[in-house]
C-alpha atoms as a PDB file:
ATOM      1  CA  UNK A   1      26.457 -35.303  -4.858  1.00  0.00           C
ATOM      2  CA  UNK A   2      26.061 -34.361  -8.397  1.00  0.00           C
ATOM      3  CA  UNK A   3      27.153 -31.525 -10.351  1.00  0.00           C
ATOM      4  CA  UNK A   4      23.631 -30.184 -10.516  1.00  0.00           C
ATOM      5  CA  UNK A   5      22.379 -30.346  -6.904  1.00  0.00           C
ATOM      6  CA  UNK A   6      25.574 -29.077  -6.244  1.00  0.00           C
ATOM      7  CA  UNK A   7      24.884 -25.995  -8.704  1.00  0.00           C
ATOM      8  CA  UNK A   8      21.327 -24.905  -7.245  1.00  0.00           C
ATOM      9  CA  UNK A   9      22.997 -25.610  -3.494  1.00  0.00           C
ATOM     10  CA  UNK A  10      26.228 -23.082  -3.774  1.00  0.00           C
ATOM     11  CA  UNK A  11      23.390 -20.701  -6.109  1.00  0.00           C
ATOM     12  CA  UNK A  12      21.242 -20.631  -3.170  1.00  0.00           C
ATOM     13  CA  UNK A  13      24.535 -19.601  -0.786  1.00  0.00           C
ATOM     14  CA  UNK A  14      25.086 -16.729  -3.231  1.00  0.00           C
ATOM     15  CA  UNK A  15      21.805 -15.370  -3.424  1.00  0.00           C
ATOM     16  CA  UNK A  16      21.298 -15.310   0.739  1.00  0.00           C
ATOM     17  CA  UNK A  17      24.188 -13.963   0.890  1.00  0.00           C
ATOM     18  CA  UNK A  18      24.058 -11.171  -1.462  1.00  0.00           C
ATOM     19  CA  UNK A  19      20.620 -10.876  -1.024  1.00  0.00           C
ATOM     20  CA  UNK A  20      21.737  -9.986   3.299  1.00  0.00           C
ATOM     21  CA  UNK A  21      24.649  -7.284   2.409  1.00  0.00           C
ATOM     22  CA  UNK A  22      21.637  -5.626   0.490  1.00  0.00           C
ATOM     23  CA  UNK A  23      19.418  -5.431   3.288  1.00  0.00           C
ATOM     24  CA  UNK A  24      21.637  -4.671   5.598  1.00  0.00           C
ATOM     25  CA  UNK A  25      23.179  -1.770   3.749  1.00  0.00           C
ATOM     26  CA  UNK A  26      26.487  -3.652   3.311  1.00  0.00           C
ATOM     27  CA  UNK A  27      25.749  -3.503  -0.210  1.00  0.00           C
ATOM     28  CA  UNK A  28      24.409   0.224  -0.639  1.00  0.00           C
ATOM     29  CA  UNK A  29      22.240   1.425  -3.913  1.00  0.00           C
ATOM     30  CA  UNK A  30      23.781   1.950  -6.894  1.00  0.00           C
ATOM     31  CA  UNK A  31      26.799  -0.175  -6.139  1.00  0.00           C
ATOM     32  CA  UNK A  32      28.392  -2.268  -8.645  1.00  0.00           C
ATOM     33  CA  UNK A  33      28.601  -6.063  -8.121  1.00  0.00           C
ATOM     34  CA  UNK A  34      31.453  -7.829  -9.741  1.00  0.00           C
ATOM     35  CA  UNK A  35      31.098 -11.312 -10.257  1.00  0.00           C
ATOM     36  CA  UNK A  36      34.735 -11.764  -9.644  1.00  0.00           C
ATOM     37  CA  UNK A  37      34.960  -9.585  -6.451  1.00  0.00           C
ATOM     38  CA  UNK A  38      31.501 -11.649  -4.898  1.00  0.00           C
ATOM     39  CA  UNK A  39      33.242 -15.348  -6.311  1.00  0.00           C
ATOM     40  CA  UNK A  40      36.367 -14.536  -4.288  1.00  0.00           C
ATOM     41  CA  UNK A  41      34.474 -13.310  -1.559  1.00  0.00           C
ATOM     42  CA  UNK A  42      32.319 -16.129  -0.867  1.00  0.00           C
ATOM     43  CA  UNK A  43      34.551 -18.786  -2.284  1.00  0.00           C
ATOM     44  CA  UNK A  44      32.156 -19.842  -4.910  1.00  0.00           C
ATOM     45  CA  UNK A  45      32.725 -20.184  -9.207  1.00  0.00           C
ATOM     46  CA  UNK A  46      31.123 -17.000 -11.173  1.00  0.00           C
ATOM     47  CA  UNK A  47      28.477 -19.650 -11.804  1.00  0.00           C
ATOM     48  CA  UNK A  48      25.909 -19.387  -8.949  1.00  0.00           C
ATOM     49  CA  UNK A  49      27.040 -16.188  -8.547  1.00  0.00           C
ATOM     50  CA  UNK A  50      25.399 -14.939 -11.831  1.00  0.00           C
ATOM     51  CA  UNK A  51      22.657 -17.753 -11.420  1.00  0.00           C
ATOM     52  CA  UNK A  52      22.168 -15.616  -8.027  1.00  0.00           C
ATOM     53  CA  UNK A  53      22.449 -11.943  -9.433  1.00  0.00           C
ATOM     54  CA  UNK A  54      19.716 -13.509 -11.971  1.00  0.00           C
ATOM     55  CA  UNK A  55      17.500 -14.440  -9.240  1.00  0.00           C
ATOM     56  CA  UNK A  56      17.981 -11.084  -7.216  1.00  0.00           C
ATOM     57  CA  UNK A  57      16.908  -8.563 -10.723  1.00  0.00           C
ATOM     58  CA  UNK A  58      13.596 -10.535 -10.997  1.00  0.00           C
ATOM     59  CA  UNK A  59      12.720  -9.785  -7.445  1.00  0.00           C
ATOM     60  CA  UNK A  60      13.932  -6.098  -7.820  1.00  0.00           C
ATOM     61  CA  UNK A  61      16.920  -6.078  -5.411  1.00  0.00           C
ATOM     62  CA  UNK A  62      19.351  -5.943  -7.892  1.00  0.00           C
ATOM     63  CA  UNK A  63      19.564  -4.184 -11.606  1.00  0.00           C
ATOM     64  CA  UNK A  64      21.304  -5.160 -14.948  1.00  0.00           C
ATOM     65  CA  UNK A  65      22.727  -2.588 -17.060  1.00  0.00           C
ATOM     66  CA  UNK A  66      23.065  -3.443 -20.507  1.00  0.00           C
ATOM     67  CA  UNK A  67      27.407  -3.372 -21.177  1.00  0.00           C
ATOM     68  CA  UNK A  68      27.821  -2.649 -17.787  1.00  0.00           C
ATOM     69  CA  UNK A  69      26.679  -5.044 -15.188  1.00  0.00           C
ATOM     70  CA  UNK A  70      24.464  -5.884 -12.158  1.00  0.00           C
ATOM     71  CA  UNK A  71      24.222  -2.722  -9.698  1.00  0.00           C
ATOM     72  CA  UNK A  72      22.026  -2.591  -6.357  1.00  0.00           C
ATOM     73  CA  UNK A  73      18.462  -1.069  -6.917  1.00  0.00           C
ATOM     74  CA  UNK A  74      18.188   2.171  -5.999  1.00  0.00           C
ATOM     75  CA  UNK A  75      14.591   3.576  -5.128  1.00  0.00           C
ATOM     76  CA  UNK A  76      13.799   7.014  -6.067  1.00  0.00           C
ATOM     77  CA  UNK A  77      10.761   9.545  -4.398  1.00  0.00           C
ATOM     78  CA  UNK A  78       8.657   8.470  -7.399  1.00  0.00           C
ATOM     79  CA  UNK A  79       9.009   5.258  -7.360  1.00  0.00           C
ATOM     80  CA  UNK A  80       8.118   4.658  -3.595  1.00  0.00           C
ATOM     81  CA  UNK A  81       4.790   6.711  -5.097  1.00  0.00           C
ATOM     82  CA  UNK A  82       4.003   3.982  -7.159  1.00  0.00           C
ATOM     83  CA  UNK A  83       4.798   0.967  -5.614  1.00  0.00           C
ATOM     84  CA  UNK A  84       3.222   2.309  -2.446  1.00  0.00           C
ATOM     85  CA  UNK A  85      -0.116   3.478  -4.221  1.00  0.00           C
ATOM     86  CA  UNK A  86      -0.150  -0.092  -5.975  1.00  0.00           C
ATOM     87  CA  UNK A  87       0.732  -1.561  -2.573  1.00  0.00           C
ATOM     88  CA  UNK A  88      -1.963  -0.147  -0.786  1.00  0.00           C
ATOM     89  CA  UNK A  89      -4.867  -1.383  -3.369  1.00  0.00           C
ATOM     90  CA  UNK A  90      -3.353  -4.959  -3.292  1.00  0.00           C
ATOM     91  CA  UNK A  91      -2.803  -5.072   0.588  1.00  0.00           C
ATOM     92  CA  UNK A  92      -6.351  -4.002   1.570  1.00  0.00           C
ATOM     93  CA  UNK A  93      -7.911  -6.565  -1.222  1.00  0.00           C
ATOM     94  CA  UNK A  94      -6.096  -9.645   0.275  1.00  0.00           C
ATOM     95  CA  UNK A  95      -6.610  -8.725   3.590  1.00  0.00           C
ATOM     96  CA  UNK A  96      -9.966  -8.548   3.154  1.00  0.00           C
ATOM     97  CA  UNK A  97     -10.231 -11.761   1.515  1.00  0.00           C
ATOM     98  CA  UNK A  98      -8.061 -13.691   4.159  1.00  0.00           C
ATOM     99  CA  UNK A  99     -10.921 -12.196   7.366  1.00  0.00           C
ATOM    100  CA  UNK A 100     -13.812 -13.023   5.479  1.00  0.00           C
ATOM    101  CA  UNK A 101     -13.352 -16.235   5.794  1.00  0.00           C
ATOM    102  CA  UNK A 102     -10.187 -17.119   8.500  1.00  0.00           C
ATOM    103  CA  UNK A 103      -8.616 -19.973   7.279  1.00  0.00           C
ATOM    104  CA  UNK A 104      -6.952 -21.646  11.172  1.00  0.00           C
ATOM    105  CA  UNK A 105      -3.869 -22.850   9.209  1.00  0.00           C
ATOM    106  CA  UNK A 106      -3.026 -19.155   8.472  1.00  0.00           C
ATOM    107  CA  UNK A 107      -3.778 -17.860  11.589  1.00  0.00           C
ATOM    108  CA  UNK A 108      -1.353 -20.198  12.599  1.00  0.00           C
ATOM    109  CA  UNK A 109       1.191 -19.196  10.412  1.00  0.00           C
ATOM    110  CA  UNK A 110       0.806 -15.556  11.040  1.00  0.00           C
ATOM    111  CA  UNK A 111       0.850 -15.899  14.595  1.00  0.00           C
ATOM    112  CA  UNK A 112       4.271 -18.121  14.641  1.00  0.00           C
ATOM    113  CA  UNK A 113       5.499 -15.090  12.530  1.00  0.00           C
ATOM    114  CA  UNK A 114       4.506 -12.391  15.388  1.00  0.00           C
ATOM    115  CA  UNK A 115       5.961 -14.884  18.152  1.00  0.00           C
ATOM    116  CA  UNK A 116       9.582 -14.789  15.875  1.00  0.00           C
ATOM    117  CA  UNK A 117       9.284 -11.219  14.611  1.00  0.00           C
ATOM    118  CA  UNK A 118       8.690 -10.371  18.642  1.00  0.00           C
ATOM    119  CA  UNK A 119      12.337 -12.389  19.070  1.00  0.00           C
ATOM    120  CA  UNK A 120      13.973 -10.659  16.434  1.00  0.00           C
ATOM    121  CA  UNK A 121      13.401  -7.600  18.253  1.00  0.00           C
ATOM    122  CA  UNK A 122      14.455  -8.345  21.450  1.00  0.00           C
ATOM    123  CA  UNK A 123      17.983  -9.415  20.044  1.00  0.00           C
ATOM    124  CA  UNK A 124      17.916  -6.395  17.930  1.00  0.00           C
ATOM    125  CA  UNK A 125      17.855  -8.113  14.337  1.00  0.00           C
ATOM    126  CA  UNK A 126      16.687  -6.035  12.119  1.00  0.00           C
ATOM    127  CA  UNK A 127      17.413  -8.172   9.095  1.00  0.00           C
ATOM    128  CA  UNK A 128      15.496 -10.677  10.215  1.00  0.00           C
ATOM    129  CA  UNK A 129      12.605  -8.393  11.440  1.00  0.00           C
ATOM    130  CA  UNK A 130      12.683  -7.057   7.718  1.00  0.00           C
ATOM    131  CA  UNK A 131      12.387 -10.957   6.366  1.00  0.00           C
ATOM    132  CA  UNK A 132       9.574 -11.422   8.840  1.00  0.00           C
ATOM    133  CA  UNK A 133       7.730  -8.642   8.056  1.00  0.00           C
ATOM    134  CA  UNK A 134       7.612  -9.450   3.976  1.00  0.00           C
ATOM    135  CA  UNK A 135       6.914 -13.250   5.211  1.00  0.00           C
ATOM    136  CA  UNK A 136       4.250 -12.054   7.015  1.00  0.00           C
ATOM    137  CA  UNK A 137       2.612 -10.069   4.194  1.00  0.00           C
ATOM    138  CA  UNK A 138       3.320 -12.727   1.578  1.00  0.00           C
ATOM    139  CA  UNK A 139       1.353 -15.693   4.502  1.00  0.00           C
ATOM    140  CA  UNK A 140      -1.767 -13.314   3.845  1.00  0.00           C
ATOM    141  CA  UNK A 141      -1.471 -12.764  -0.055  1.00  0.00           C
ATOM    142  CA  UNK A 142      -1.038 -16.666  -0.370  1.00  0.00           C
ATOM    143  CA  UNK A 143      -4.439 -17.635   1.420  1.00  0.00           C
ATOM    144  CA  UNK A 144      -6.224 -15.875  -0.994  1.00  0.00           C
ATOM    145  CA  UNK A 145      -5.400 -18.896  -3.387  1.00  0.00           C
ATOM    146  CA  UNK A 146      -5.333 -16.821  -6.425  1.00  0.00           C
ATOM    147  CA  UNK A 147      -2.851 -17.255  -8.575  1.00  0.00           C
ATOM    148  CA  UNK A 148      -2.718 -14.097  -9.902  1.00  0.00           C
ATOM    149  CA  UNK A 149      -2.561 -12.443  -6.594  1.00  0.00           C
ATOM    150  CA  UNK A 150       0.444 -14.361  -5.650  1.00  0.00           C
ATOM    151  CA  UNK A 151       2.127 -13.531  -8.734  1.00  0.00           C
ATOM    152  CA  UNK A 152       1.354  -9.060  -7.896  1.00  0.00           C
ATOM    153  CA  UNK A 153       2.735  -9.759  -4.125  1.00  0.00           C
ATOM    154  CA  UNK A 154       5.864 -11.340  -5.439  1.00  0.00           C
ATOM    155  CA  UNK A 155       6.281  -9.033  -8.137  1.00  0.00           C
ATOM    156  CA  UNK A 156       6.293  -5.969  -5.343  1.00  0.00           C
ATOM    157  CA  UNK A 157       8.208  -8.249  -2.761  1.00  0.00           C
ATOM    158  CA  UNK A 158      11.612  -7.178  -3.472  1.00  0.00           C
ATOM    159  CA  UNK A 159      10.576  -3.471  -3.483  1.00  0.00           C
ATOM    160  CA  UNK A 160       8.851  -4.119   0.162  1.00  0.00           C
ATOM    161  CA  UNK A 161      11.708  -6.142   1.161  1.00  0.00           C
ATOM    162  CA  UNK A 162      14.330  -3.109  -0.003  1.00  0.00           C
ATOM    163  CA  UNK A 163      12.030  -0.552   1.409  1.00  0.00           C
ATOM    164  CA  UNK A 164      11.282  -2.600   5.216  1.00  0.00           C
ATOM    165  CA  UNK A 165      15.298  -2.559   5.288  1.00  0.00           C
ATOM    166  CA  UNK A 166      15.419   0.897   4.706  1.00  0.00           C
ATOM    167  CA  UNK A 167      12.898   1.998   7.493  1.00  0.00           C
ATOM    168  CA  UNK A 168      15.215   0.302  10.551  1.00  0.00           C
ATOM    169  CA  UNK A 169      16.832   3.801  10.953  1.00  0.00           C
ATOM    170  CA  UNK A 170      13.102   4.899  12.094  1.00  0.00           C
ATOM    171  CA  UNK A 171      13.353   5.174  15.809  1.00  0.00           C
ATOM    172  CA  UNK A 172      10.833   2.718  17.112  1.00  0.00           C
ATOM    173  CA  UNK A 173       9.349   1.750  13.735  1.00  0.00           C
ATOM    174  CA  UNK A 174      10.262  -1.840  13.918  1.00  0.00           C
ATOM    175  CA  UNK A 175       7.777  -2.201  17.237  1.00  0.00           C
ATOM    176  CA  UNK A 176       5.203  -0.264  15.376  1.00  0.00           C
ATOM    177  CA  UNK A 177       5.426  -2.266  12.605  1.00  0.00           C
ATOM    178  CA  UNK A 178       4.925  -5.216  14.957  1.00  0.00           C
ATOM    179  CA  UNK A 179       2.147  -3.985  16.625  1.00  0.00           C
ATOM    180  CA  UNK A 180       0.434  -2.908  13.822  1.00  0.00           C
ATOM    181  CA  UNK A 181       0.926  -6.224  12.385  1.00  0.00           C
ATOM    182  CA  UNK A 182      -0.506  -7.496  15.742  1.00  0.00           C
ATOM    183  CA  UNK A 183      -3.677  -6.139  14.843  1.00  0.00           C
ATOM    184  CA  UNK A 184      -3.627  -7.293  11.507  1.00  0.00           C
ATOM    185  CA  UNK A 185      -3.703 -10.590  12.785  1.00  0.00           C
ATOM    186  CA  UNK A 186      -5.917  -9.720  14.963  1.00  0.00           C
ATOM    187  CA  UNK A 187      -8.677  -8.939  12.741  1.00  0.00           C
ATOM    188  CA  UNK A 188      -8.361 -11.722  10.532  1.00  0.00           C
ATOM    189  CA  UNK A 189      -8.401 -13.945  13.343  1.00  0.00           C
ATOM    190  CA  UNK A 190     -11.612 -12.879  14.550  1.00  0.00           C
ATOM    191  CA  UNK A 191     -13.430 -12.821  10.596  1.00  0.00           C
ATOM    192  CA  UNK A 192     -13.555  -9.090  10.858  1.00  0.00           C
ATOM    193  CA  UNK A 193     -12.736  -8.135   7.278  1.00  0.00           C
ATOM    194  CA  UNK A 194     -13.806  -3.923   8.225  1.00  0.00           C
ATOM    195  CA  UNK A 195     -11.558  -4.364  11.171  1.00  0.00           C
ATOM    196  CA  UNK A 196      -8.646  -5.683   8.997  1.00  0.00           C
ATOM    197  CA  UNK A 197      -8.855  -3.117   6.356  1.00  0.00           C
ATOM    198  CA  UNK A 198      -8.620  -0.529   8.281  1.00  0.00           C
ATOM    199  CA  UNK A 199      -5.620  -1.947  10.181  1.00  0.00           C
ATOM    200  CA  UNK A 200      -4.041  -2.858   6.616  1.00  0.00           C
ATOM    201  CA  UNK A 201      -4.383   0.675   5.365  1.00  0.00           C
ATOM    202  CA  UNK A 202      -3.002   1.992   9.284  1.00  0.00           C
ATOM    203  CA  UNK A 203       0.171   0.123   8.676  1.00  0.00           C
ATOM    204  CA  UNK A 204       0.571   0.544   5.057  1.00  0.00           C
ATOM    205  CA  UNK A 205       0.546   4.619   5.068  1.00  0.00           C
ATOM    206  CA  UNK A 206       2.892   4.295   8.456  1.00  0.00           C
ATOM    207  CA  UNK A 207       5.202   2.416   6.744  1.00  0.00           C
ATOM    208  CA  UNK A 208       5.380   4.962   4.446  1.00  0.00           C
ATOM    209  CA  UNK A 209       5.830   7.634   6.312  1.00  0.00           C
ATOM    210  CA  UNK A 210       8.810   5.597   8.219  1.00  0.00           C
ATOM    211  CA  UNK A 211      10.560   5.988   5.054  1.00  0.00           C
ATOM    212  CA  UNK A 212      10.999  10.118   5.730  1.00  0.00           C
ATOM    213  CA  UNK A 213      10.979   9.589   9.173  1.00  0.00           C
ATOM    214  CA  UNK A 214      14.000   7.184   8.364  1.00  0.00           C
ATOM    215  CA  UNK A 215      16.185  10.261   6.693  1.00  0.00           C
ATOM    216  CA  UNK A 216      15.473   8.046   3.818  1.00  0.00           C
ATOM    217  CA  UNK A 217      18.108   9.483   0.871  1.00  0.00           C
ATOM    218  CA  UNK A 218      16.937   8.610  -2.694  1.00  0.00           C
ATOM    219  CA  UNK A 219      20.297   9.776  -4.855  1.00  0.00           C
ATOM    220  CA  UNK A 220      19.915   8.979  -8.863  1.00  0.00           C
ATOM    221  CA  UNK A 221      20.034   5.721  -9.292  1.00  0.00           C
ATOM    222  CA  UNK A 222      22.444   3.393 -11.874  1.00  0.00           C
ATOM    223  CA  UNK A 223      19.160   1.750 -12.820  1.00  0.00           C
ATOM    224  CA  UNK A 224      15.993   2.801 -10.172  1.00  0.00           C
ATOM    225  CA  UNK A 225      13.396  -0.124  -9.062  1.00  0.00           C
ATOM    226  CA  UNK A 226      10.625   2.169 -10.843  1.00  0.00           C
ATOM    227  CA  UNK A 227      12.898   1.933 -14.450  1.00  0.00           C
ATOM    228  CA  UNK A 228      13.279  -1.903 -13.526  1.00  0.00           C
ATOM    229  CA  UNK A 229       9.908  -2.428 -13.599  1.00  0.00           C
ATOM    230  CA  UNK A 230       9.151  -0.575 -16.637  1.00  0.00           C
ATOM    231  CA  UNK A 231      11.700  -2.428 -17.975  1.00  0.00           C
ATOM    232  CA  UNK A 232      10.033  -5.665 -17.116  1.00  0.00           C
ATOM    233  CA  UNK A 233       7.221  -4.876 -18.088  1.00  0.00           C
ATOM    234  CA  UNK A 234       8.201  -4.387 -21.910  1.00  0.00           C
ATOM    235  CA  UNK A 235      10.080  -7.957 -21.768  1.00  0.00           C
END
């Protein structure tokens, strides 16, 4: 194997597994990662590991500090204001779009996402409940086939991904969120685009709410998800 596949393979280690102590709350917000500390840890060079860090501050999970490092995004009141108001706009367009016109290769899709999401609860894995969900989301923001739509859902991914993660100390919100995504599916399945909206905008604004039901705490961040954006945006 060559140096360079070998590179993106042990960068790819790094990121899932940094990317999983996040979610999980291994990693809590506002910690400090230390190249040398995650190196050591997962028996990997400080290369991938910063290739992986990289990877993680584009999709929002992780921040960089100017003279002080990567730290793990934390997500204050205001921001979950914004990204869910922008959330809810994007959700209920694609959604829309993906029932006018059901497309049987996305039913598919969604529908072998229920049938593992459905697993994942039964063995009580949230982590990969809280991948499922995102993949779920992202299998409807992709059949829209619009470039720029693809390039808003992955640009609030990470938040979504941070934020799913967060609501698993929600008493039953993981079935909710599962049944609501039911009929999601649902409604695109059957080319009911009224049907689907109103389902979208159901689970969006519950998901929300999860986030107080959750005992959500929102302590000042190192660098928050809303300042990371901002921050992006002026690149």
């Amino acid at each position: 194997m060559n140096d360079s596949v070998r590179r993106v393979t042990s960068s790819e280690r790094a990121y899932d597994a940094v990317r999983r102590k996040i979610l999980t709350g291994a990693l809590p917000p506002r910690s400090k990662l230390v190249v040398a500390a995650l190196a050591s840890g997962l028996d990997l060079s400080a290369t991938p590991i910063n290739e992986a860090l990289a990877a993680l501050e584009r999709e929002g999970l992780v921040t960089y500090a100017p003279h002080r490092g990567y730290f793990v995004s934390s997500v204050t009141p205001e921001a979950v204001e914004e990204i869910y108001s922008v959330r809810e706009v994007f959700e209920l367009l694609v959604v829309r779009v993906a029932a006018q016109k059901p497309d049987r290769p996305v039913v598919e899709r969604l529908a072998s996402i229920l049938s593992q999401a459905r697993q994942s609860i039964r063995l009580g894995d949230t982590t990969k409940f809280s991948e499922l969900d995102v993949e779920f989301h992202r299998a409807i923001w992709t059949s829209s086939e619009n470039s720029l739509a693809v390039r808003i859902g992955e640009l609030i991914a990470g938040q979504m991904s941070l934020l799913v993660a967060a609501t698993a100390r929600a008493p039953g919100r993981f079935r909710g969120a599962y049944e609501e995504h039911y009929e999601i599916y649902r409604a695109i399945k059957n080319g009911d685009p009224t049907a689907a909206v109103a389902a979208m905008r159901r689970h969006v604004r519950n998901a929300k709410a999860a986030l107080a039901c959750a005992g959500w705490e929102t302590p000042r961040a190192e660098t928050s998800v809303s300042e990371s954006i901002a921050k992006r945006r002026t690149r």
